[in-house]
PDB file of N, CA and C in Angstrom:
ATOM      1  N   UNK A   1      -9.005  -3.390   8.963  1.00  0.00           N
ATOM      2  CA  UNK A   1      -8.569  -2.177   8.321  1.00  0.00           C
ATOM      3  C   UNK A   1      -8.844  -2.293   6.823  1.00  0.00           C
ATOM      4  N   UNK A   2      -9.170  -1.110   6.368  1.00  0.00           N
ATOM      5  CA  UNK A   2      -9.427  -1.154   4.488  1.00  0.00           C
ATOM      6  C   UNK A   2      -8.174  -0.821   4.062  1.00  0.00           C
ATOM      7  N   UNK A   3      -8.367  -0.950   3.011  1.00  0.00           N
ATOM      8  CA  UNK A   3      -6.856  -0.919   2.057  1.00  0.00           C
ATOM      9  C   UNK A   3      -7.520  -0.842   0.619  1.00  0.00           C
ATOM     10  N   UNK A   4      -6.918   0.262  -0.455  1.00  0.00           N
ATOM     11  CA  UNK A   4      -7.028   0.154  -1.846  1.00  0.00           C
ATOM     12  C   UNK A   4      -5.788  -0.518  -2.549  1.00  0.00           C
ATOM     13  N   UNK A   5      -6.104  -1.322  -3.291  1.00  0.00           N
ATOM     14  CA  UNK A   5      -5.234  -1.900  -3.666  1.00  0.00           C
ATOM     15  C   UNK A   5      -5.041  -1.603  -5.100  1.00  0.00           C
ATOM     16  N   UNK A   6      -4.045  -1.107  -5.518  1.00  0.00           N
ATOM     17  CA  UNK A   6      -3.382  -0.332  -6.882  1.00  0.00           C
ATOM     18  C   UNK A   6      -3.562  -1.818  -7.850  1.00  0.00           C
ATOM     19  N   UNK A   7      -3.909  -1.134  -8.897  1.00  0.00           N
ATOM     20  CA  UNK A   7      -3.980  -2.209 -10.513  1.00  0.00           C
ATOM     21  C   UNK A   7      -2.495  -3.141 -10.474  1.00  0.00           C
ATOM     22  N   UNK A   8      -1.646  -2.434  -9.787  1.00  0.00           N
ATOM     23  CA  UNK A   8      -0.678  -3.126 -10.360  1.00  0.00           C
ATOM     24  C   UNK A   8       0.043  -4.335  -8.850  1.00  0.00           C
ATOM     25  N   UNK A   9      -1.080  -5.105  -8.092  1.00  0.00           N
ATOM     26  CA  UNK A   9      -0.279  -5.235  -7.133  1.00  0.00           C
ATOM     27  C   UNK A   9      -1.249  -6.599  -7.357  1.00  0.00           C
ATOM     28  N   UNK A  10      -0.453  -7.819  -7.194  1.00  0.00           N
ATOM     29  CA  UNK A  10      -0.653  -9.466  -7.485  1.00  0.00           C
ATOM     30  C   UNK A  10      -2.025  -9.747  -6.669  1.00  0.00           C
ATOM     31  N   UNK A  11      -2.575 -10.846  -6.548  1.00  0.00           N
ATOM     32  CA  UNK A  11      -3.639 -11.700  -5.703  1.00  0.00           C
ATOM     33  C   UNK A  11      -2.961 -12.053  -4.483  1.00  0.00           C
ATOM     34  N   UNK A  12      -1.540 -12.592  -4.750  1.00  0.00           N
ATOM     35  CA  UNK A  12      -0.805 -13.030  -3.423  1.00  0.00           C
ATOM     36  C   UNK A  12      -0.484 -12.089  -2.495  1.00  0.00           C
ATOM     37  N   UNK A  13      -0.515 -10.546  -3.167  1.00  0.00           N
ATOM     38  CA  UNK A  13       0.141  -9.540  -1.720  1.00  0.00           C
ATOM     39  C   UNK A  13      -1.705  -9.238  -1.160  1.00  0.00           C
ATOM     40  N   UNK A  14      -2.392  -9.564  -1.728  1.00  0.00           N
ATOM     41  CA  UNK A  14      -3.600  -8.918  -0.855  1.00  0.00           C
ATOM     42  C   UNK A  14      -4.087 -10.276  -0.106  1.00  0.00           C
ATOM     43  N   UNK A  15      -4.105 -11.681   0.034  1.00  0.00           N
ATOM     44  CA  UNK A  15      -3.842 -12.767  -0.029  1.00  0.00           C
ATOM     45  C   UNK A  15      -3.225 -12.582   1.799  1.00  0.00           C
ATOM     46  N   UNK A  16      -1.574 -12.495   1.364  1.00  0.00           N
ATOM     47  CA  UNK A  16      -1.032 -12.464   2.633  1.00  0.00           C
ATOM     48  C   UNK A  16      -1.624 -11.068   3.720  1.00  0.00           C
ATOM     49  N   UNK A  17      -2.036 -10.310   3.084  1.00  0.00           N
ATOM     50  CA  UNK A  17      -2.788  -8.978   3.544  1.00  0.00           C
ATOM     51  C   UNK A  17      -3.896  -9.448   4.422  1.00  0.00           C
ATOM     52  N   UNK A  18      -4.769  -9.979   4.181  1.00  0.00           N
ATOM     53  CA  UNK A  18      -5.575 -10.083   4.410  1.00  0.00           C
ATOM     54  C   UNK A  18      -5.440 -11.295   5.599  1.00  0.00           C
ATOM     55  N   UNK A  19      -4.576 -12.010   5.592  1.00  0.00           N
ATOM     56  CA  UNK A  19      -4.504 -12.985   7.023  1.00  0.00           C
ATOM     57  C   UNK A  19      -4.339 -12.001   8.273  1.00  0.00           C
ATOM     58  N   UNK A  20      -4.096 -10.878   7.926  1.00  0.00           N
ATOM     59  CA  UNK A  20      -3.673 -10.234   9.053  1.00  0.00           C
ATOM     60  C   UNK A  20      -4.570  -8.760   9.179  1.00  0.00           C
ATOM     61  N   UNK A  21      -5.910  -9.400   8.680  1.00  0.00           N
ATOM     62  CA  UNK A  21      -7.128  -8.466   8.715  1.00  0.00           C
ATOM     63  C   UNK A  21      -7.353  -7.138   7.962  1.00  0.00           C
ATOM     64  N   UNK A  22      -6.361  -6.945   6.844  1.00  0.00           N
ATOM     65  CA  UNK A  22      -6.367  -5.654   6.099  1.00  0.00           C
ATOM     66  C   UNK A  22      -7.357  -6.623   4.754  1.00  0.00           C
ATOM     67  N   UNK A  23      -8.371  -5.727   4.662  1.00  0.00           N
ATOM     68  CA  UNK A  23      -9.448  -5.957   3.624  1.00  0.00           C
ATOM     69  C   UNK A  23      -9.335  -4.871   2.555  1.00  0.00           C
ATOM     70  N   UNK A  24      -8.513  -5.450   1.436  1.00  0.00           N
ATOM     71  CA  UNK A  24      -8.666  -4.920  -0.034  1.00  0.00           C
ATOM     72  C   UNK A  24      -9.274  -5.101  -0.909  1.00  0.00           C
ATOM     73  N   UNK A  25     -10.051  -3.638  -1.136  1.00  0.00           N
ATOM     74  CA  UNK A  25     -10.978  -3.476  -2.153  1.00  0.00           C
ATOM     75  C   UNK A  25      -9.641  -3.063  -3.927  1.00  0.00           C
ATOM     76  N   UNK A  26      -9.798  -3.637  -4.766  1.00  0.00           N
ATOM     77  CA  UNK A  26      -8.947  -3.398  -5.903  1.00  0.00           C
ATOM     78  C   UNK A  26      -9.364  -2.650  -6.702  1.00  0.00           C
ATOM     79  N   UNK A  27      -9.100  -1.528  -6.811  1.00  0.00           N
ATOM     80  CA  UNK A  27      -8.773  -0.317  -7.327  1.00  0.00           C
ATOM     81  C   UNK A  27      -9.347  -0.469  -9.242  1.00  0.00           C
ATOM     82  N   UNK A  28      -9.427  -1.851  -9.884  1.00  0.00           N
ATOM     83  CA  UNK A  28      -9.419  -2.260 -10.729  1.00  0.00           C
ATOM     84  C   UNK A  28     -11.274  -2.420 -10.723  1.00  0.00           C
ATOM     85  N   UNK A  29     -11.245  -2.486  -9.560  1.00  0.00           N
ATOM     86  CA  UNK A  29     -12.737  -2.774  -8.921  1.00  0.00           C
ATOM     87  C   UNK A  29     -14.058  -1.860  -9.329  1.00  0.00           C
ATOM     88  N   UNK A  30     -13.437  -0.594  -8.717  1.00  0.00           N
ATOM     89  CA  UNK A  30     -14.288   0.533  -8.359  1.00  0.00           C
ATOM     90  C   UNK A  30     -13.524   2.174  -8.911  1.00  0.00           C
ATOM     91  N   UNK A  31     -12.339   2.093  -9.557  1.00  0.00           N
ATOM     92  CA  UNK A  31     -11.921   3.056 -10.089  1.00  0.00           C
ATOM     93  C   UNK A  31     -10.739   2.960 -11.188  1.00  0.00           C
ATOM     94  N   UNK A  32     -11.108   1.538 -12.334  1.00  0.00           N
ATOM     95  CA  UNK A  32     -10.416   1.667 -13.175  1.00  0.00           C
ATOM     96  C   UNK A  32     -10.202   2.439 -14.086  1.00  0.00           C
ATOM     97  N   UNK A  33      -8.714   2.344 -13.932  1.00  0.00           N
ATOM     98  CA  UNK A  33      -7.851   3.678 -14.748  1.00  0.00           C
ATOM     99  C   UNK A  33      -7.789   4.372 -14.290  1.00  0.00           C
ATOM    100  N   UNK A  34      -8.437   4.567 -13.155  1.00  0.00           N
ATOM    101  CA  UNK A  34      -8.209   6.144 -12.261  1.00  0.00           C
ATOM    102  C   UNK A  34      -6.704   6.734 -12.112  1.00  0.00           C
ATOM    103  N   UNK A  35      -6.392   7.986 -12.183  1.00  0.00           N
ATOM    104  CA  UNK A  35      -5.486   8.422 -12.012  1.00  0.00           C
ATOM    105  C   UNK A  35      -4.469   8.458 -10.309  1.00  0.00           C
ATOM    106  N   UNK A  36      -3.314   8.864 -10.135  1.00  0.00           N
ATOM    107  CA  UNK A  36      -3.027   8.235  -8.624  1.00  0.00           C
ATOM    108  C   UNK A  36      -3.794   9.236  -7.926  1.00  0.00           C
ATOM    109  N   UNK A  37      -3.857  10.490  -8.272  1.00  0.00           N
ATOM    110  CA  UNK A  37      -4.222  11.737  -7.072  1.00  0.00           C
ATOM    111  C   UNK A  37      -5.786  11.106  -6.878  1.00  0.00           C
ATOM    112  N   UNK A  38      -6.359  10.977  -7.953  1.00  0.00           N
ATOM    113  CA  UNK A  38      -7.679   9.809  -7.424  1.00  0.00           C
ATOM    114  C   UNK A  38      -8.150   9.281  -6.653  1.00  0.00           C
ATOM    115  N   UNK A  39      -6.787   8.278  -6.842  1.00  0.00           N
ATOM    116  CA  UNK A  39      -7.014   6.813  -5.595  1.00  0.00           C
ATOM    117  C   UNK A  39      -6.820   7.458  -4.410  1.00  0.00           C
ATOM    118  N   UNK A  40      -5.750   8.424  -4.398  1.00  0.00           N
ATOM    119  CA  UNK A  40      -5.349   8.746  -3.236  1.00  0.00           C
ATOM    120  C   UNK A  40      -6.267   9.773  -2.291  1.00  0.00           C
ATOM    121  N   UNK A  41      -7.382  10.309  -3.086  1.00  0.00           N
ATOM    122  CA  UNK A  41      -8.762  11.268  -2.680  1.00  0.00           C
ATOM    123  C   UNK A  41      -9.591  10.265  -1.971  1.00  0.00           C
ATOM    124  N   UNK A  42      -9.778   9.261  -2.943  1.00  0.00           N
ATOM    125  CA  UNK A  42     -10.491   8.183  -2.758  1.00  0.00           C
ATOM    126  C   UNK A  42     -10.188   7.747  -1.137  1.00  0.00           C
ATOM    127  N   UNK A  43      -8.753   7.068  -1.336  1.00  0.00           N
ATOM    128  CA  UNK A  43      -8.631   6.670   0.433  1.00  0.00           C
ATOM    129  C   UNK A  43      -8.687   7.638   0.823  1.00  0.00           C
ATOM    130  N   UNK A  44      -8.329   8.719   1.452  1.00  0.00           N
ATOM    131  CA  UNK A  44      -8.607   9.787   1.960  1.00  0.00           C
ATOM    132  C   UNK A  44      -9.717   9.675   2.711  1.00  0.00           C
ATOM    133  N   UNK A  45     -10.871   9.817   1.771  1.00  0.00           N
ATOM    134  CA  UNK A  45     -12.259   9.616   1.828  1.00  0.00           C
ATOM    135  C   UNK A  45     -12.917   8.519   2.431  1.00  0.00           C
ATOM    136  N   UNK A  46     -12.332   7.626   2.232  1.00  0.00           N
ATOM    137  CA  UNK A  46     -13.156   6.470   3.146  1.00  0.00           C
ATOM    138  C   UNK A  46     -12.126   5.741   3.891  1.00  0.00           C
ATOM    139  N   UNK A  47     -10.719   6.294   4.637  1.00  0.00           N
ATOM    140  CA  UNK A  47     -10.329   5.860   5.792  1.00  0.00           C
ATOM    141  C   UNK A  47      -9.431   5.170   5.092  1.00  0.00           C
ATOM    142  N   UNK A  48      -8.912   4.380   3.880  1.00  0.00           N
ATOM    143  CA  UNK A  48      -8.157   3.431   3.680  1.00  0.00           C
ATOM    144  C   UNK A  48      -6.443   3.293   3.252  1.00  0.00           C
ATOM    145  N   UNK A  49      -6.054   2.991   3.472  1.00  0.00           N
ATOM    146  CA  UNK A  49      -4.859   2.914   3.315  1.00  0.00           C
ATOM    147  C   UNK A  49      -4.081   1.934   1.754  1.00  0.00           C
ATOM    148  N   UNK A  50      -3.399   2.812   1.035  1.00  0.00           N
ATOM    149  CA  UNK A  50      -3.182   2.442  -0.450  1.00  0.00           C
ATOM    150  C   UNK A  50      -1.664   1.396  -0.284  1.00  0.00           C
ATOM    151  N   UNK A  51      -1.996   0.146  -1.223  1.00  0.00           N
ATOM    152  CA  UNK A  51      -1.120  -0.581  -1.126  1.00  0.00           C
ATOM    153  C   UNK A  51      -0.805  -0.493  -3.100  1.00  0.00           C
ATOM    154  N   UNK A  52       0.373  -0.805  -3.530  1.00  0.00           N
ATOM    155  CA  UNK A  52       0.745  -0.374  -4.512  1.00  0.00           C
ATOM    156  C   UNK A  52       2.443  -0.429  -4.928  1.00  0.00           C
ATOM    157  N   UNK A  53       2.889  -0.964  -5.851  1.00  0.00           N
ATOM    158  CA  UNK A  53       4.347  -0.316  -6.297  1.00  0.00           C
ATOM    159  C   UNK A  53       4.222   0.942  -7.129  1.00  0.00           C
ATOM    160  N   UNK A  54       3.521   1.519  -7.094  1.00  0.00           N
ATOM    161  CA  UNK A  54       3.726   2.845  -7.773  1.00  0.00           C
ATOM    162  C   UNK A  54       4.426   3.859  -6.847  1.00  0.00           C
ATOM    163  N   UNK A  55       5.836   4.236  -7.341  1.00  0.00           N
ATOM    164  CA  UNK A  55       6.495   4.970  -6.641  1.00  0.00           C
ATOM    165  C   UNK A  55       5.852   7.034  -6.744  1.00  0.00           C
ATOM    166  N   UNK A  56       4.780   6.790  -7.641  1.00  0.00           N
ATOM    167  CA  UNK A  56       3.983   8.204  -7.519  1.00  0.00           C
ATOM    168  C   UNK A  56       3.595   8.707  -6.720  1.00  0.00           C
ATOM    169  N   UNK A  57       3.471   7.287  -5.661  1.00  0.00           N
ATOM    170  CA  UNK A  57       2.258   8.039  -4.685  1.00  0.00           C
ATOM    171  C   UNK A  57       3.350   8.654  -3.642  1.00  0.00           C
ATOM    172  N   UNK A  58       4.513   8.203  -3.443  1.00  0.00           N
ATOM    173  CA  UNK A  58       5.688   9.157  -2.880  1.00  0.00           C
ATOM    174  C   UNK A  58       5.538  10.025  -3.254  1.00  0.00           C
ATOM    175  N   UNK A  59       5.974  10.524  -4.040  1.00  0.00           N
ATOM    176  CA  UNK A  59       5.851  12.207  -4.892  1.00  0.00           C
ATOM    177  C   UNK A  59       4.480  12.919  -4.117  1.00  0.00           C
ATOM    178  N   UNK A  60       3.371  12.016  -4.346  1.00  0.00           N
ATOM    179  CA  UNK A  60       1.989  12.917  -3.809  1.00  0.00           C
ATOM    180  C   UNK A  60       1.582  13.396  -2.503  1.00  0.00           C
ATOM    181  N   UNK A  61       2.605  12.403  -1.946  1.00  0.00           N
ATOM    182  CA  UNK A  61       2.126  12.134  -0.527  1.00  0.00           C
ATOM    183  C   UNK A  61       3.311  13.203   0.259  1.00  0.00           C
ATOM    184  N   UNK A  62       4.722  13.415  -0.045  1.00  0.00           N
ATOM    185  CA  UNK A  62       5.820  13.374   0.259  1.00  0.00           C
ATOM    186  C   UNK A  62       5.925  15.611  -0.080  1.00  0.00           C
ATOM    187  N   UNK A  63       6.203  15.463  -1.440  1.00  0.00           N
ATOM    188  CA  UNK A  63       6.344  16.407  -2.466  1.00  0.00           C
ATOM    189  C   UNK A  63       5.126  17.540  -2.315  1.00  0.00           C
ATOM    190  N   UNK A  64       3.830  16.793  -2.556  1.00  0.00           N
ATOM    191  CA  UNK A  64       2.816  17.281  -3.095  1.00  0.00           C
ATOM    192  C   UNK A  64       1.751  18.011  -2.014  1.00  0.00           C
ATOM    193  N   UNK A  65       2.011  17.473  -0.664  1.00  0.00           N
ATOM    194  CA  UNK A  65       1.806  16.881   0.655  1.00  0.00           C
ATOM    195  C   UNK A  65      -0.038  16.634   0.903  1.00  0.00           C
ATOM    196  N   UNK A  66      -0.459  15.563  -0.506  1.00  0.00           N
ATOM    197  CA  UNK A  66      -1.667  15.216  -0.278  1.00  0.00           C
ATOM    198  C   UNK A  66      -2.157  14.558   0.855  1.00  0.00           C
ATOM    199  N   UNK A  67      -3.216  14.589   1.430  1.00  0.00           N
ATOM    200  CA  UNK A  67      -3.542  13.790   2.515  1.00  0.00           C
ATOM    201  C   UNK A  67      -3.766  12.364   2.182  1.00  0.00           C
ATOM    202  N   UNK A  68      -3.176  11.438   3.167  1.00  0.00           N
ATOM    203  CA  UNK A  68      -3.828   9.763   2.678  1.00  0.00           C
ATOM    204  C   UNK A  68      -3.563   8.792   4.639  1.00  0.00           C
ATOM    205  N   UNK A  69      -4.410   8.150   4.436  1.00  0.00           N
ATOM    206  CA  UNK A  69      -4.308   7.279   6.103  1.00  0.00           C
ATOM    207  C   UNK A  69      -2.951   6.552   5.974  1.00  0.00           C
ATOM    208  N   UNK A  70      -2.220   6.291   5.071  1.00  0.00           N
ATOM    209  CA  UNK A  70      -1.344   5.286   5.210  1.00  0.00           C
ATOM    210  C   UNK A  70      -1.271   4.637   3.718  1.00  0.00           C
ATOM    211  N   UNK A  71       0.350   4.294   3.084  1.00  0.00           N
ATOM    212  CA  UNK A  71       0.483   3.800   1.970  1.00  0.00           C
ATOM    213  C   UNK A  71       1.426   2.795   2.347  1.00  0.00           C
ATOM    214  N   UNK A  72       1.643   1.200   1.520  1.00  0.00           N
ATOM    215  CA  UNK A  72       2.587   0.378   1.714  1.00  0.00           C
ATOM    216  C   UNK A  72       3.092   0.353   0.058  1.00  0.00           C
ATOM    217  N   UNK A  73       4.368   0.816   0.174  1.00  0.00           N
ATOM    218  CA  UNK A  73       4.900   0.938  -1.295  1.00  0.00           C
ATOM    219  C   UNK A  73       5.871  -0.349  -1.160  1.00  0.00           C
ATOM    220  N   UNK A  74       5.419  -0.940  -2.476  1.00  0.00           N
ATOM    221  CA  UNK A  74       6.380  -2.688  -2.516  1.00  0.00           C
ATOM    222  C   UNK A  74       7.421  -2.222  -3.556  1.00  0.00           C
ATOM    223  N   UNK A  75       8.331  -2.094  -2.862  1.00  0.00           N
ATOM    224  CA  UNK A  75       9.892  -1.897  -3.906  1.00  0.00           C
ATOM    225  C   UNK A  75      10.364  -3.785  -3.874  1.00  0.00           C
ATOM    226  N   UNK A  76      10.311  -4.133  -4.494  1.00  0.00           N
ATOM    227  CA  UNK A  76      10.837  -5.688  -4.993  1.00  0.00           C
ATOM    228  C   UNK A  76      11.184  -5.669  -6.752  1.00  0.00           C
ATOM    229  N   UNK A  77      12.162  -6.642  -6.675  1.00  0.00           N
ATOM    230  CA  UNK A  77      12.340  -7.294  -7.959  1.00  0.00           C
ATOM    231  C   UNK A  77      11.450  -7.848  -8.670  1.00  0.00           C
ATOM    232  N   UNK A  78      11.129  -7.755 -10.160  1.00  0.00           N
ATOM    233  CA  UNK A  78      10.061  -8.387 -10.012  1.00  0.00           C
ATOM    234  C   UNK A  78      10.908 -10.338  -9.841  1.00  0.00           C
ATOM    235  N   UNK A  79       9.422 -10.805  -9.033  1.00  0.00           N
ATOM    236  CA  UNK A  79       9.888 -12.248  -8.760  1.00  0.00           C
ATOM    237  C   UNK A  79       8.502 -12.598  -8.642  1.00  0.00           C
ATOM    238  N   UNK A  80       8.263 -14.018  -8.756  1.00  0.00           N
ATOM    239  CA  UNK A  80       7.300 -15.143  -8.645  1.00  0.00           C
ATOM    240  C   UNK A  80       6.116 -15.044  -7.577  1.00  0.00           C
ATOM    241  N   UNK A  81       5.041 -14.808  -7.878  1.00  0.00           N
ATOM    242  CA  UNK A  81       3.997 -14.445  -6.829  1.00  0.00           C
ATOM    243  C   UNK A  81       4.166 -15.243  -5.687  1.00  0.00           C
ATOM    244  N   UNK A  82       4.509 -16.621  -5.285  1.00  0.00           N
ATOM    245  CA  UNK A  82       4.463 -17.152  -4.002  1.00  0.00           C
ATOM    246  C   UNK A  82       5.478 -16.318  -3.208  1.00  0.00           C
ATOM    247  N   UNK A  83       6.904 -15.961  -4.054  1.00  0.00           N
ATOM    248  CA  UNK A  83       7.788 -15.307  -3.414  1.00  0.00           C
ATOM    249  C   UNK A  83       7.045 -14.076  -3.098  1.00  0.00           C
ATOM    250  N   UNK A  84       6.769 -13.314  -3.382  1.00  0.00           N
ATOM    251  CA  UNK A  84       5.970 -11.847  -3.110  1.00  0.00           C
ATOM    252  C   UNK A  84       5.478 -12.321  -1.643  1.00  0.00           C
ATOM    253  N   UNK A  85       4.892 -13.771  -2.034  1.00  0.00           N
ATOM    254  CA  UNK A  85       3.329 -13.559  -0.820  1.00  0.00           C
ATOM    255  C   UNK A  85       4.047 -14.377   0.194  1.00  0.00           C
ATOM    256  N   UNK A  86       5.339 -14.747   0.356  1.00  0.00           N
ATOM    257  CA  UNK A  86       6.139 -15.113   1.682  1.00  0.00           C
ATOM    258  C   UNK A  86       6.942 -13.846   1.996  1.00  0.00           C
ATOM    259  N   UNK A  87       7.318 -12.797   0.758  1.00  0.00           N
ATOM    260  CA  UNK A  87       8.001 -11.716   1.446  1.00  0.00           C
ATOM    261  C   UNK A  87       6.868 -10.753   2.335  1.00  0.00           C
ATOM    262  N   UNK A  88       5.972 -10.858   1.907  1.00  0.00           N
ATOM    263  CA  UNK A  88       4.819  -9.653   2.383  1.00  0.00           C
ATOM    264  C   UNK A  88       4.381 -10.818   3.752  1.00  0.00           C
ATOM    265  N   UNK A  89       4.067 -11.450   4.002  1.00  0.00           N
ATOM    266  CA  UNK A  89       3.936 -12.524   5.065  1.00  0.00           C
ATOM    267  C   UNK A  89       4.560 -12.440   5.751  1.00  0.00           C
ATOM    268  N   UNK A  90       6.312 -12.354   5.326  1.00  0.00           N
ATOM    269  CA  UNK A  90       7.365 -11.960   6.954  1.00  0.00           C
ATOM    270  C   UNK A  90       7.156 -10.415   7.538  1.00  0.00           C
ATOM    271  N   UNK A  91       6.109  -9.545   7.033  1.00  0.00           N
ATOM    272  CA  UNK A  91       5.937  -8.483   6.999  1.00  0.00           C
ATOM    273  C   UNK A  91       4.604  -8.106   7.746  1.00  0.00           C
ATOM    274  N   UNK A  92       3.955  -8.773   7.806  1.00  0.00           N
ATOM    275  CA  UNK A  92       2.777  -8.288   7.326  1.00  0.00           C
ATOM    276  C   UNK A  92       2.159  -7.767   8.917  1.00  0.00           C
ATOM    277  N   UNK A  93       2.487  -8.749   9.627  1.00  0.00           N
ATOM    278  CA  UNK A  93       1.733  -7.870  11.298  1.00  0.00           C
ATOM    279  C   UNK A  93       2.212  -6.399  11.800  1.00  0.00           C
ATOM    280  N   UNK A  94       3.991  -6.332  11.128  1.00  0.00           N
ATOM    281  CA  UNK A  94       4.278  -4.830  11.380  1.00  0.00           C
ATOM    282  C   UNK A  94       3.693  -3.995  10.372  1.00  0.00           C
ATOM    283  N   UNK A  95       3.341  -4.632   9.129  1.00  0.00           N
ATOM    284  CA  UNK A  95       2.853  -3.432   8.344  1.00  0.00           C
ATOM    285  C   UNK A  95       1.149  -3.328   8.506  1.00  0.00           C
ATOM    286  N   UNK A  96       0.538  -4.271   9.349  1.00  0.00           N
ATOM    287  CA  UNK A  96      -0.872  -4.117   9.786  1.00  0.00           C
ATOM    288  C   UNK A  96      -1.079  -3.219  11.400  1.00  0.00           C
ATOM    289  N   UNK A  97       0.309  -3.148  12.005  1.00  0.00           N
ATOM    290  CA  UNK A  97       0.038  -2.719  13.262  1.00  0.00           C
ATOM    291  C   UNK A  97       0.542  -0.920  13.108  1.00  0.00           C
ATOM    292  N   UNK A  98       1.145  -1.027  11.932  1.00  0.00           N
ATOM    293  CA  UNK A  98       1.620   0.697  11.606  1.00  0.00           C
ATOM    294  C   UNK A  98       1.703   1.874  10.166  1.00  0.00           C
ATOM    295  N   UNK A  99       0.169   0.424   9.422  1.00  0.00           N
ATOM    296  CA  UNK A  99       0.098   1.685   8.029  1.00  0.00           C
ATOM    297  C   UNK A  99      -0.867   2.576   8.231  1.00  0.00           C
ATOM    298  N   UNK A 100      -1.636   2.730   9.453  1.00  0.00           N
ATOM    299  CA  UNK A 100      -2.406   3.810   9.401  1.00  0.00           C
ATOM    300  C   UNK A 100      -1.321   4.852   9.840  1.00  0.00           C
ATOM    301  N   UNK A 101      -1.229   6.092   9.105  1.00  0.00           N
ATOM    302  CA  UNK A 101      -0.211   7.119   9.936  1.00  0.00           C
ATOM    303  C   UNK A 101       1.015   7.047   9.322  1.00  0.00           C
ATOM    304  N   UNK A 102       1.259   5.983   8.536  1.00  0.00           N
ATOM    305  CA  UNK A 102       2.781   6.033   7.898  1.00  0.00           C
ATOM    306  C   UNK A 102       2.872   5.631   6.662  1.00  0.00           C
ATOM    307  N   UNK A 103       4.003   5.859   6.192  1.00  0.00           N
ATOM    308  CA  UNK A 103       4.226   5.362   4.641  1.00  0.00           C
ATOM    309  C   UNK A 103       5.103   4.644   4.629  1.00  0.00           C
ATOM    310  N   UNK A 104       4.691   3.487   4.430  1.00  0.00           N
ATOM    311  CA  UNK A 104       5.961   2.454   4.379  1.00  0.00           C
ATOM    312  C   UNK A 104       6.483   1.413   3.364  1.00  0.00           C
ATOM    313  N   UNK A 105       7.715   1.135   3.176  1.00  0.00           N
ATOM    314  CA  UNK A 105       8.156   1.283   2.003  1.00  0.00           C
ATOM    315  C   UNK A 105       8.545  -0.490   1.914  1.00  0.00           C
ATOM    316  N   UNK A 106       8.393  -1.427   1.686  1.00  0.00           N
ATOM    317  CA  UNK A 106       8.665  -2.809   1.941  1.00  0.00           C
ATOM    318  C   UNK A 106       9.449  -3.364   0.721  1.00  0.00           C
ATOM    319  N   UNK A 107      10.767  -3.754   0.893  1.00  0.00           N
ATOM    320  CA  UNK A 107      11.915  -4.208  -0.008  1.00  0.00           C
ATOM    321  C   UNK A 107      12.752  -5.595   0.140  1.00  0.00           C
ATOM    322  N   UNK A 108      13.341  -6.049  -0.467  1.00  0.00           N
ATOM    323  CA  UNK A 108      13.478  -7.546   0.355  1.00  0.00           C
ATOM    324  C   UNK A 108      14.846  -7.285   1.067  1.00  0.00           C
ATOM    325  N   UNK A 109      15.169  -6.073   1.437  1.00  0.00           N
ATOM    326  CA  UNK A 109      16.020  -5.326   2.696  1.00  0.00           C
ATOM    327  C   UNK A 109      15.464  -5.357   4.110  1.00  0.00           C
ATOM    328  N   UNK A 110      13.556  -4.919   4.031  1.00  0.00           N
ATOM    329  CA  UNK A 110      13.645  -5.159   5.173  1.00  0.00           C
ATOM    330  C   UNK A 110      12.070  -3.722   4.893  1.00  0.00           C
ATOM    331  N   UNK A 111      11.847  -3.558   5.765  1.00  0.00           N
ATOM    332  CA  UNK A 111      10.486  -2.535   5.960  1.00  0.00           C
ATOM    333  C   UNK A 111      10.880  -1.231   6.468  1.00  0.00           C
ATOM    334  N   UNK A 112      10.786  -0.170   5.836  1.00  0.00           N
ATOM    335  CA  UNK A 112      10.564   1.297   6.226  1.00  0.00           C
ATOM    336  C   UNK A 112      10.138   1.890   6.520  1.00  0.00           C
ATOM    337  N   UNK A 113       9.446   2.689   8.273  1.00  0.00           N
ATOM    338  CA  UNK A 113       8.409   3.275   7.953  1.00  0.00           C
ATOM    339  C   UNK A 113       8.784   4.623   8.278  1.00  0.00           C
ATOM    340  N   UNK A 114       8.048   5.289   7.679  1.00  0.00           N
ATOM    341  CA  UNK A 114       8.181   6.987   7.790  1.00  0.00           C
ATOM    342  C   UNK A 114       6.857   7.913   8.447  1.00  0.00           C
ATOM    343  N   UNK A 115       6.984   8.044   9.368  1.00  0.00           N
ATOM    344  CA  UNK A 115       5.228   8.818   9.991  1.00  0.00           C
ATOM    345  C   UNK A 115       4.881   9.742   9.347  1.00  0.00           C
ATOM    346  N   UNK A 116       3.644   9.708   8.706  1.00  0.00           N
ATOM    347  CA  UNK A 116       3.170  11.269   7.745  1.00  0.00           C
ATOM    348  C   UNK A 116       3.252  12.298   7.990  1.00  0.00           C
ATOM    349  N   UNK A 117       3.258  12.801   9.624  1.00  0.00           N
ATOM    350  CA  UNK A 117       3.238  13.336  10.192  1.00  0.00           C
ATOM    351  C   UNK A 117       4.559  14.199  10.195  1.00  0.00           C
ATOM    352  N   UNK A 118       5.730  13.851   9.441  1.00  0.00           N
ATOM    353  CA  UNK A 118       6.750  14.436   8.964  1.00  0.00           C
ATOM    354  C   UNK A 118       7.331  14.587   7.726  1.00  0.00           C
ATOM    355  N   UNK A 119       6.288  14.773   7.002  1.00  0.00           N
ATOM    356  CA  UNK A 119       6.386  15.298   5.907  1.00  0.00           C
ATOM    357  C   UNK A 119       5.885  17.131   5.622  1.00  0.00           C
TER     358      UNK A 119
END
């Protein structure tokens, strides 16, 4: 599965991402500075699903009701990249087996998902 990965999201969450076959292209990559409605055209456009703490793309996705395959929004404290990449690791096969189609929200509470499809 593809995945854009937002400017603002560590080496370790795409890292643990990627053991579990989600391939992120970084956003830093191929559309720096881009704005969110952007990125979010962008996946749109080529199938991928946006990983990111930017709580905007709620608003866009939610509010705005832009189209996107699937977003994983990381609500965490900030804390120490290994910690990130063991929290996203206890995570990571449910959030590889259900971000196409949903928006899901990952906190060190536990994983949220919401189907787009009800918005």
């Amino acid at each position: 599965m593809k995945a854009l990965i937002d400017e603002n999201v560590p080496p370790e969450v795409v890292e643990a991402l990627a053991e579990v076959g989600i391939v992120g292209i970084h956003v830093r990559e191929v559309l720096s500075g881009a704005n969110d409605a952007t990125i979010l055209d962008c996946a749109q456009r080529f199938g991928a699903a946006i990983i990111t703490f930017d709580k905007d793309f709620g608003d866009l996705v939610f509010r705005q009701k832009l189209p996107v395959p699937g977003v994983l929004l990381l609500r965490t404290p900030a804390m120490p990249g290994s910690e990130l990449r063991t929290l996203v690791r206890a995570y990571s096969t449910a959030v590889a087996s259900q971000i196409l189609g949903h928006f899901l929200v990952l906190s060190v509470a536990g994983l949220r998902v919401k189907p787009l499809g009800e918005i």
